[in-house]
N, C-alpha and C. Protein backbone atom coordinates (compact mmCIF):
# COMPACT_ATOMS: atom_id res chain seq x y z
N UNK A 1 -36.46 4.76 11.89
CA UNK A 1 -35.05 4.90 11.64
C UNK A 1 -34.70 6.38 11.71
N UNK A 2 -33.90 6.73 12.15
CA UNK A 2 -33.19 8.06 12.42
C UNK A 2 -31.89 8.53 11.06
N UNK A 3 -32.21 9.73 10.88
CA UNK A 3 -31.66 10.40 9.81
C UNK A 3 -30.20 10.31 10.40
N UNK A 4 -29.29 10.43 9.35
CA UNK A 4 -28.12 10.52 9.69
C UNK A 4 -27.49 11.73 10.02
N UNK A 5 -26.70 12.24 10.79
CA UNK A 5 -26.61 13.84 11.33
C UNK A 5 -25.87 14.16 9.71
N UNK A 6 -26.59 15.48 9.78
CA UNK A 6 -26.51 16.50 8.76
C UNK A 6 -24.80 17.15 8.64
N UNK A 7 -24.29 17.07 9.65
CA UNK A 7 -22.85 17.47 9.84
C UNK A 7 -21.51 16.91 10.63
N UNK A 8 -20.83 16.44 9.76
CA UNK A 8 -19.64 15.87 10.93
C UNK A 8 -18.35 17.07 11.69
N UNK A 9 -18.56 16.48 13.02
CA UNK A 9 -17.36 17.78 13.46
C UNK A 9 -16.44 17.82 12.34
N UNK A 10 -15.61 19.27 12.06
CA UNK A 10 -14.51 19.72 11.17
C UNK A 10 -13.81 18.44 11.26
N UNK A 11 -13.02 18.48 12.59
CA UNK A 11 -11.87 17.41 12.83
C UNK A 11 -11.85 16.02 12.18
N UNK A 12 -13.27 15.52 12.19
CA UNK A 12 -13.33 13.95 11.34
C UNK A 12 -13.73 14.36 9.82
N UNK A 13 -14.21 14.82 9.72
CA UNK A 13 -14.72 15.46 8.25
C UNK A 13 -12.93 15.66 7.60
N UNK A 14 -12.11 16.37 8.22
CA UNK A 14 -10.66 16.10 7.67
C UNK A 14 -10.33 14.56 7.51
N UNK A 15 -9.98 14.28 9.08
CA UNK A 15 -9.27 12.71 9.09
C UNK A 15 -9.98 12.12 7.91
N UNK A 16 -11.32 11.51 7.73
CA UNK A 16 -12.17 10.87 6.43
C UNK A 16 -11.45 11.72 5.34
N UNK A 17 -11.27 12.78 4.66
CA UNK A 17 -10.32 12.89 3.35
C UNK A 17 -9.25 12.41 3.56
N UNK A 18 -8.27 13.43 4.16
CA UNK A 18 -7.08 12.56 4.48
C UNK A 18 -6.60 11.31 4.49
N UNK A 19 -7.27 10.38 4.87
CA UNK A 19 -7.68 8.78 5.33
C UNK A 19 -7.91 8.11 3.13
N UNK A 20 -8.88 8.80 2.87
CA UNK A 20 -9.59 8.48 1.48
C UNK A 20 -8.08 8.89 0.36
N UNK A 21 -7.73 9.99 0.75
CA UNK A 21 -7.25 10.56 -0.23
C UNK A 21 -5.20 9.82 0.06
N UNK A 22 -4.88 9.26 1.23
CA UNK A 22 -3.92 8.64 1.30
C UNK A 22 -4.01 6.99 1.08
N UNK A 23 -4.92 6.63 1.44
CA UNK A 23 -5.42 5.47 0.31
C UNK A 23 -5.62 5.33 -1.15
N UNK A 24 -6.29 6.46 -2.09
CA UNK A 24 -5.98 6.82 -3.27
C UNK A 24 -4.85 6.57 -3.67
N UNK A 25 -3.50 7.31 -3.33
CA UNK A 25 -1.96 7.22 -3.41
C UNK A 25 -1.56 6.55 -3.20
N UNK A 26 -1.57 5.90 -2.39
CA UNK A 26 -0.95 4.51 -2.04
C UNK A 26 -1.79 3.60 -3.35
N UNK A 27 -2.58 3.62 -3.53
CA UNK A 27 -3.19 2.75 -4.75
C UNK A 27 -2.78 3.15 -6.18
N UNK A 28 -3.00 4.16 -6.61
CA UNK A 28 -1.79 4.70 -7.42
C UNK A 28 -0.75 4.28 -7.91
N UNK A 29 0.62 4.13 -6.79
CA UNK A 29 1.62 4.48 -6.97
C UNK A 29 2.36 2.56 -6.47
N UNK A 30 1.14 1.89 -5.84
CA UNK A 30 1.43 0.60 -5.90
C UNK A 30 1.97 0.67 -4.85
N UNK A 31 2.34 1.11 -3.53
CA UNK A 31 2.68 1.74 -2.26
C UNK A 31 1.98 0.82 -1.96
N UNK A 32 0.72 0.26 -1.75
CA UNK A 32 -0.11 -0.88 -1.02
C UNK A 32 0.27 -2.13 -1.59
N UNK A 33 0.89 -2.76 -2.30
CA UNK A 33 1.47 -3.93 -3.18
C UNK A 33 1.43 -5.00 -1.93
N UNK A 34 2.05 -4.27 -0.58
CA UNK A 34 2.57 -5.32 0.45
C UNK A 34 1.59 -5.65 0.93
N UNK A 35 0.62 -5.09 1.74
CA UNK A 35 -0.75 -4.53 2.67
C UNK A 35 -1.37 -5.82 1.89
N UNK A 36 -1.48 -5.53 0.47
CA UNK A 36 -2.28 -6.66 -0.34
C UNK A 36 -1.76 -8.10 -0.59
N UNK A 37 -0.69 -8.13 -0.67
CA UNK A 37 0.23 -9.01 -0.15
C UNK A 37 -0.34 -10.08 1.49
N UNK A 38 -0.29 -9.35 2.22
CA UNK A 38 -0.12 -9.64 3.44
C UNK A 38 -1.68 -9.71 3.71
N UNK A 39 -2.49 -9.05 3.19
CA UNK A 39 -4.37 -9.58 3.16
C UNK A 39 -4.34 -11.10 2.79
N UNK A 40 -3.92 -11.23 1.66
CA UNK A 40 -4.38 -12.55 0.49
C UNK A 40 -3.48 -13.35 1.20
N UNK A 41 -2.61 -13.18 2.02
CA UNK A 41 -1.89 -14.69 2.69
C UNK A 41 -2.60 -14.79 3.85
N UNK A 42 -2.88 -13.93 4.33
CA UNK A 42 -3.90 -14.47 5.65
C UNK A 42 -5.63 -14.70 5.22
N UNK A 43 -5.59 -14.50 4.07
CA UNK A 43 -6.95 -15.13 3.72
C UNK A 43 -6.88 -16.91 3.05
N UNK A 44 -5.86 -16.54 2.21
CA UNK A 44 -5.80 -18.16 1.70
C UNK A 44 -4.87 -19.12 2.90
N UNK A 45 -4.11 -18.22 4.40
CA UNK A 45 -3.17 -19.47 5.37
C UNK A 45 -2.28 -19.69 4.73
N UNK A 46 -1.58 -18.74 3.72
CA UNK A 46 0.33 -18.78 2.94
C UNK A 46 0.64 -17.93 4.46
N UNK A 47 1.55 -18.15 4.39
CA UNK A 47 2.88 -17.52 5.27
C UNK A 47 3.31 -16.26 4.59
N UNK A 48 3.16 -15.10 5.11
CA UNK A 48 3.71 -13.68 4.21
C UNK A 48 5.17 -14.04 4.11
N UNK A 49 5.78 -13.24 3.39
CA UNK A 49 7.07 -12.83 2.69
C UNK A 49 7.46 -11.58 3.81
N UNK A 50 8.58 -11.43 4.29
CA UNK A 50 9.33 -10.39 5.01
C UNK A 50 9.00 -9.13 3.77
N UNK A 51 9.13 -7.89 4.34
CA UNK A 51 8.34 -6.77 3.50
C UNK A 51 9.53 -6.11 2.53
N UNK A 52 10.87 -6.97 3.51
CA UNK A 52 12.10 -6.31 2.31
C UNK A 52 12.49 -7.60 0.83
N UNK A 53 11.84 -9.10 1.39
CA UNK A 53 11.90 -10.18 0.08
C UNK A 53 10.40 -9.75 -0.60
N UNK A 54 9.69 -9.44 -0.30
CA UNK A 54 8.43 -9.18 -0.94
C UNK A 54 8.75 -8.24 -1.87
N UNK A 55 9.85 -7.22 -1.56
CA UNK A 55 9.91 -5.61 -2.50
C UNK A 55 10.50 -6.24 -3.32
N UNK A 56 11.90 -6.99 -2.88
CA UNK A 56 12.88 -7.68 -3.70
C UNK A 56 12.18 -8.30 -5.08
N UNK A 57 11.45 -9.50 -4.58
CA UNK A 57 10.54 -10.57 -5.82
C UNK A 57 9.74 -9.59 -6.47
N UNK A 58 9.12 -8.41 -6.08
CA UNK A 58 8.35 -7.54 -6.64
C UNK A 58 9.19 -6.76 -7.62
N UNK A 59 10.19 -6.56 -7.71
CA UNK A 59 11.13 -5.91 -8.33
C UNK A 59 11.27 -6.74 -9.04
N UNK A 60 12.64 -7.45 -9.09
CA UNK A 60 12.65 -8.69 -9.82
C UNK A 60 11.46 -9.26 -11.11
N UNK A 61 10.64 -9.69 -10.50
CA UNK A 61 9.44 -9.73 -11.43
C UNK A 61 9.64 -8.66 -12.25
N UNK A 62 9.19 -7.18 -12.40
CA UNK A 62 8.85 -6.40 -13.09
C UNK A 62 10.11 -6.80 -14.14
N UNK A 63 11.11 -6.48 -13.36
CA UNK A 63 12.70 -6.54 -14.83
C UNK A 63 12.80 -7.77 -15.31
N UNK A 64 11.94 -9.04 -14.98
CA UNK A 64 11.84 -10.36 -15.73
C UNK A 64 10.65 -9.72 -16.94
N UNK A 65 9.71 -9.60 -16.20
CA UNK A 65 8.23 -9.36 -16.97
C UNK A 65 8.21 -8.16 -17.59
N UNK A 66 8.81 -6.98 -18.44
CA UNK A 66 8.22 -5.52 -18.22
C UNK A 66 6.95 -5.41 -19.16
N UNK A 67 6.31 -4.75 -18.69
CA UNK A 67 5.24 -4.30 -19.11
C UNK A 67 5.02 -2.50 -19.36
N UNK A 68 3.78 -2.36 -19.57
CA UNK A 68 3.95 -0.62 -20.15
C UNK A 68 3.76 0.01 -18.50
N UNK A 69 4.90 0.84 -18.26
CA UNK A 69 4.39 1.62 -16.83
C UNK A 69 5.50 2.79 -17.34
N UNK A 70 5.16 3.75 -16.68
CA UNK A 70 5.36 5.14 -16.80
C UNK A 70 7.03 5.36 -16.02
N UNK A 71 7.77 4.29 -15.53
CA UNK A 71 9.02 4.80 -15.13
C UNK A 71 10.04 3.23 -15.13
């Protein structure tokens, strides 16, 4: 088996943070809500929600349900 190279060019060595660290935020800030949304219906064969009724019911919910969140 062959070692894995010791160094990635600059250029991908960025994109990989960048990439990590805009996934972070988006996880965060609940920015991926839809993405996850739209995984779990094509895993269970539901039909997604349009991405502007998805925000809508996502909203909605929260001001039915509130719970402790920071805004």
């Amino acid at each position: 088996m062959t070692a894995a190279p010791r160094r990635m060019p600059t250029e991908s060595r960025w994109q990989r943070w960048w990439s990590l660290l805009r996934w972070w935020v988006r996880g965060i800030t609940g920015a991926d809500a839809y993405d996850n949304h739209v995984e779990w219906c094509r895993r269970t064969g539901h039909e997604p929600m349009s991405e502007k009724d998805f925000w809508r019911d996502h909203c909605d919910r929260q001001d039915r349900n509130p719970q402790a969140r920071c805004c």
